[in-house]
Protein backbone atom coordinates (compact mmCIF):
# COMPACT_ATOMS: atom_id res chain seq x y z
CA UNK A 1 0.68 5.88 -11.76
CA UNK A 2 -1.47 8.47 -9.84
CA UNK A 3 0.16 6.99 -6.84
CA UNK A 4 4.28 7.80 -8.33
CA UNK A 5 2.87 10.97 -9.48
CA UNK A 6 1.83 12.33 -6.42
CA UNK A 7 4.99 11.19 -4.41
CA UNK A 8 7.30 12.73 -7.07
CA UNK A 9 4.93 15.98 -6.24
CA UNK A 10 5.59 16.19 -2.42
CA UNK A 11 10.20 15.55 -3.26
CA UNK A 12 9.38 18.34 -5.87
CA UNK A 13 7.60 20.47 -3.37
CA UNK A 14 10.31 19.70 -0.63
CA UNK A 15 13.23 20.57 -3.02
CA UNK A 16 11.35 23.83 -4.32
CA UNK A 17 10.19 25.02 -0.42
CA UNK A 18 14.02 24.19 0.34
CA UNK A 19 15.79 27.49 2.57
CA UNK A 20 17.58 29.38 0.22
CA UNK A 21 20.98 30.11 2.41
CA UNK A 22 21.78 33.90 2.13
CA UNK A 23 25.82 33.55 0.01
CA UNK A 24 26.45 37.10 1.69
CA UNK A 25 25.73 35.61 5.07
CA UNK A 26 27.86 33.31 8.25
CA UNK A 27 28.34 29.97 6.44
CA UNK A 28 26.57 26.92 8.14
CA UNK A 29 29.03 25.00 9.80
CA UNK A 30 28.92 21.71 11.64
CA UNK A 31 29.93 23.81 14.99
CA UNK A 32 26.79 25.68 15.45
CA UNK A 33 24.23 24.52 12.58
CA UNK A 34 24.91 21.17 11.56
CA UNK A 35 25.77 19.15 14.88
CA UNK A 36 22.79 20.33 16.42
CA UNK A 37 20.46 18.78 13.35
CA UNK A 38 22.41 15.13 13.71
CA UNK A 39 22.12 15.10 17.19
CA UNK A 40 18.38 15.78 17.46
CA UNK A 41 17.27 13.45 14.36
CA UNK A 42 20.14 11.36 13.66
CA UNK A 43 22.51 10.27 16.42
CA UNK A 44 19.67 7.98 17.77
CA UNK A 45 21.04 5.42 15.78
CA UNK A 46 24.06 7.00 14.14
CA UNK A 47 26.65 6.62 17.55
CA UNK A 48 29.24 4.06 19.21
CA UNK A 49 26.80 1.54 20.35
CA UNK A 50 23.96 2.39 17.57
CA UNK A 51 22.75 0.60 14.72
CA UNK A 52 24.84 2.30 12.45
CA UNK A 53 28.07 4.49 11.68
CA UNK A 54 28.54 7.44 14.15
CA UNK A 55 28.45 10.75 12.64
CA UNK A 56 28.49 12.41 16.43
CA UNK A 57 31.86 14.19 15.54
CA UNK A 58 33.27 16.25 12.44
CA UNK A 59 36.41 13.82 11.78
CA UNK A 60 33.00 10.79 11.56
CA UNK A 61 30.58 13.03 9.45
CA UNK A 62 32.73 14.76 6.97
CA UNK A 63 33.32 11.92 4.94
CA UNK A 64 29.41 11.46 5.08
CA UNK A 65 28.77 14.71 3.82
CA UNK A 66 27.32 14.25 0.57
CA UNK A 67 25.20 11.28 1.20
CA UNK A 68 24.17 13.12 4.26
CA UNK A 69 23.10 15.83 1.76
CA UNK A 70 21.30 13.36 -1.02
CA UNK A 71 19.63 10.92 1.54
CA UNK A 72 18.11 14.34 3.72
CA UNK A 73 16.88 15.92 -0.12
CA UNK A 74 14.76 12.46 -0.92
CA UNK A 75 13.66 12.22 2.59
CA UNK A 76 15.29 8.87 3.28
CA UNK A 77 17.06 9.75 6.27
CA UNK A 78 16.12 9.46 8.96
CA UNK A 79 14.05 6.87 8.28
CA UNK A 80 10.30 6.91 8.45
CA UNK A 81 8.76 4.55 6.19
CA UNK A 82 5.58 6.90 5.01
CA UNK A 83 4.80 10.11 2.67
CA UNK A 84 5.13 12.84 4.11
CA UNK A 85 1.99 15.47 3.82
CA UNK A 86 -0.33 12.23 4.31
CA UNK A 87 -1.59 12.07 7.68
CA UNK A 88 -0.43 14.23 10.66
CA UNK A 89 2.19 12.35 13.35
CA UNK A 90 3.64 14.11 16.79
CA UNK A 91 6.12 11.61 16.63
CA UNK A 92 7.66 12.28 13.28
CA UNK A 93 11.51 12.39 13.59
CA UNK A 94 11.82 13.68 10.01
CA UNK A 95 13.78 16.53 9.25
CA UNK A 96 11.81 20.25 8.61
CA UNK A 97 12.22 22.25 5.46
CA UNK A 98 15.06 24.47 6.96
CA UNK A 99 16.66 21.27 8.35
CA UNK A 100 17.23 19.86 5.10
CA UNK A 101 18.05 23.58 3.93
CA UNK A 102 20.90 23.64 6.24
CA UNK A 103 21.98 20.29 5.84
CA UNK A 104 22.63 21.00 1.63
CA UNK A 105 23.68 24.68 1.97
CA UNK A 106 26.72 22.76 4.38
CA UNK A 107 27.73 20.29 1.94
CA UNK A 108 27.63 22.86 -1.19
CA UNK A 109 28.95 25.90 1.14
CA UNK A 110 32.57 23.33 1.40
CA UNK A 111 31.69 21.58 4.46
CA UNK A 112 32.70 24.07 7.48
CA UNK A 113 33.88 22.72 10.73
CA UNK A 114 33.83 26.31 12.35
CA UNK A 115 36.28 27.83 14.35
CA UNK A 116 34.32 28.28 17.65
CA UNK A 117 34.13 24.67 19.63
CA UNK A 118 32.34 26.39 21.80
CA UNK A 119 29.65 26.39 19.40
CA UNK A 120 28.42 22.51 19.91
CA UNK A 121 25.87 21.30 21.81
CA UNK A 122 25.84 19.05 24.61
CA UNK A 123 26.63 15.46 23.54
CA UNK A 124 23.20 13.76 24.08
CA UNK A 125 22.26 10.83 26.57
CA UNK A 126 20.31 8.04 25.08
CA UNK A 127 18.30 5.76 27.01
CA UNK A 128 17.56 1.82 26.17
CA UNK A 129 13.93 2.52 24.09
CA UNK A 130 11.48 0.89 26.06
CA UNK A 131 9.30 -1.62 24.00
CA UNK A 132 7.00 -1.09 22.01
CA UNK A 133 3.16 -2.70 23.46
CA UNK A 134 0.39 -2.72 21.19
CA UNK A 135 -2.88 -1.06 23.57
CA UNK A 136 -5.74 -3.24 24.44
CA UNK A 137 -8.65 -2.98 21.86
CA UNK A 138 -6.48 -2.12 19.27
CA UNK A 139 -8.64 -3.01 16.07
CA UNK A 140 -7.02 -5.40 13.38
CA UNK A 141 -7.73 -4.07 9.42
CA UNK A 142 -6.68 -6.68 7.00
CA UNK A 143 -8.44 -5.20 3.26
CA UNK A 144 -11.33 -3.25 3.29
CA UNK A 145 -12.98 -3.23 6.95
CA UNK A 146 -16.05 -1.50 8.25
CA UNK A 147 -15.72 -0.39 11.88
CA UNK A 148 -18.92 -1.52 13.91
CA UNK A 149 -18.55 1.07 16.59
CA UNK A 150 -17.13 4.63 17.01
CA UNK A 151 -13.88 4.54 17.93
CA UNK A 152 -11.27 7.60 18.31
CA UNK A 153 -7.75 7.03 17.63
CA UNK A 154 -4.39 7.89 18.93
CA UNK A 155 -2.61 6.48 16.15
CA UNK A 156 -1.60 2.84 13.73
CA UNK A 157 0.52 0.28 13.86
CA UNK A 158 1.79 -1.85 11.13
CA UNK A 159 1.57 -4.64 12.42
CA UNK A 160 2.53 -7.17 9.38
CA UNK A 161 3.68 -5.33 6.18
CA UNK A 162 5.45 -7.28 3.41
CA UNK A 163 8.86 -5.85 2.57
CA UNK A 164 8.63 -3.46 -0.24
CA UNK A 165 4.72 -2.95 -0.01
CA UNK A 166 2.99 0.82 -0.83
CA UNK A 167 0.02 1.45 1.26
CA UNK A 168 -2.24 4.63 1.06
CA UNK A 169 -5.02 3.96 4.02
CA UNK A 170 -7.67 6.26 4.50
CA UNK A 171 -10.78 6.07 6.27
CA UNK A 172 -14.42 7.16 4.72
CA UNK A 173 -16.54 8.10 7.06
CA UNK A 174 -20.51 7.08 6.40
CA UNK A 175 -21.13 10.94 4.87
CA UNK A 176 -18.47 10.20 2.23
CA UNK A 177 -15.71 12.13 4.73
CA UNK A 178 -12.10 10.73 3.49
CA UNK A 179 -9.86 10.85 6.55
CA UNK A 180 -5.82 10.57 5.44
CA UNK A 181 -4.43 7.92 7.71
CA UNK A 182 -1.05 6.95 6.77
CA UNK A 183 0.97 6.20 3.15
CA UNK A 184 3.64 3.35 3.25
CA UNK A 185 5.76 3.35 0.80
CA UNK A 186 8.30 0.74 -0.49
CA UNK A 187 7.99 -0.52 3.50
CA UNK A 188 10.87 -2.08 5.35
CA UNK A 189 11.14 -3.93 8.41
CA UNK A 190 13.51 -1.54 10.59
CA UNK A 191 10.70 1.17 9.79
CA UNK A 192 8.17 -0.68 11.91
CA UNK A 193 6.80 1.34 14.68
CA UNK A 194 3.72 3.28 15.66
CA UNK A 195 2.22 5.94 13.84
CA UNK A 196 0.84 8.11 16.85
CA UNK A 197 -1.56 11.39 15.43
CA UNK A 198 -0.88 14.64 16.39
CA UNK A 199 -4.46 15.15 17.41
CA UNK A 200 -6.77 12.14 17.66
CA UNK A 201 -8.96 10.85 14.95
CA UNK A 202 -13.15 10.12 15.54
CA UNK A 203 -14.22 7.98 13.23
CA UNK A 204 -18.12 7.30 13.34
CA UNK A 205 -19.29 3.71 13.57
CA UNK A 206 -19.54 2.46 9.58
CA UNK A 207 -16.55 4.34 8.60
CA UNK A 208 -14.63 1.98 5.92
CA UNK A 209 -11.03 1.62 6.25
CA UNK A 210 -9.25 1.36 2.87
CA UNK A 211 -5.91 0.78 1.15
CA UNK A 212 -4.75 -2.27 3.42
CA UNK A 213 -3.46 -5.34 1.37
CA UNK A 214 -5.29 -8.47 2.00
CA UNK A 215 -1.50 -9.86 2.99
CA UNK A 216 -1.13 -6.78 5.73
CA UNK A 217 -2.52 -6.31 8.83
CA UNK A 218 -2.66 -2.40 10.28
CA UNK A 219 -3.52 -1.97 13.56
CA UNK A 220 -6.24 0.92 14.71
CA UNK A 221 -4.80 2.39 18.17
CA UNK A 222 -8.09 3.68 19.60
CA UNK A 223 -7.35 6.72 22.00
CA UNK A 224 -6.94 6.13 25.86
CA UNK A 225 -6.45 9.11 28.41
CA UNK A 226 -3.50 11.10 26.39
């Protein structure tokens, strides 16, 4: 319960710290605003040869629009797999605040194209992603572990998740210290990839990692010359 309280908190807080378009202002159009948005966060995957329908033009997207709109508002696109607000990532590909402003001041605003082509971005290049390689002495955490030496860490990796599984890990360091490290929720596969920090994590030896099922395994990334 405390759990689906607190996630219904941070939509609430997203939908309430929403940009509030100015109605006397330029509209947001898919020209300037919009195109530039699904190109940084979404293209990745939504493009000819990516895992799922191109939106890369305005004849692809506009029939998108609204889902566009209500996926962006409960944070489901693009995907991430965790909370937001719990733990700190540099490699977050979520949208900001004014993002997702933008993206539902389009669709209610009549979805613009914009007169001025001239206004769109350089079509991206995407290169094949290399691999993902789990780092030597990467520590395993299947339930509750103690770590039996200091370790600082660059990030997590989910390493075995069921499908569907919620996950609030935290570590508590040996003075009581409780150190957000990541919240899975309602996991899926194609969400599996590192959780890198945005600054690294000490963690004292005796520190107790918490919140992993006993039919998970989370991987510990310790830090190494970043």
């Amino acid at each position: 319960m405390k759990r689906r309280i607190f996630f219904l908190a941070v939509l609430l807080a997203a939908a309430v710290n929403l940009r509030a378009h100015d109605p006397n202002g330029a509209p947001i159009t898919w020209n300037r605003e919009i195109s530039r948005i699904v190109y940084e966060r979404c293209a990745s995957c939504h493009r000819e040869g990516g895992s799922s329908f191109s939106l890369m033009t305005f004849k692809e997207a506009q029939p998108y629009a609204s889902a566009m709109k209500d996926s962006v508002l409960a944070r489901r696109m693009p995907p991430w797999g965790a909370v937001k607000g719990f733990g700190n990532f540099r490699n977050d590909t979520g949208l900001t605040q004014e993002q997702i402003g933008l993206v539902a001041d389009w669709v209610e605003g009549g979805i613009t194209r914009g007169n001025n082509a001239k206004s769109l971005p350089p079509v991206p290049k995407f290169d094949k992603p290399a691999p993902f390689t789990v780092p030597k002495g990467a520590i395993a955490v299947t339930g509750e572990t103690k770590l039996t030496r200091a370790v600082t860490l660059d990030g997590l990796y989910p390493d075995r998740v069921p499908a569907g599984a919620s996950m609030q890990v935290v570590a508590v360091r040996p003075d009581g210290d409780v150190e957000p490290l990541v919240w899975l929720y309602e996991y899926a596969e194609r969400e599996r990839h590192p959780f890198l920090f945005r600054k690294p994590i000490a963690l004292p030896a005796g520190t107790l990692i918490r919140g992993v099922r006993s039919d998970a395994r989370i991987l510990l990334m310790p830090l190494r010359g970043r």
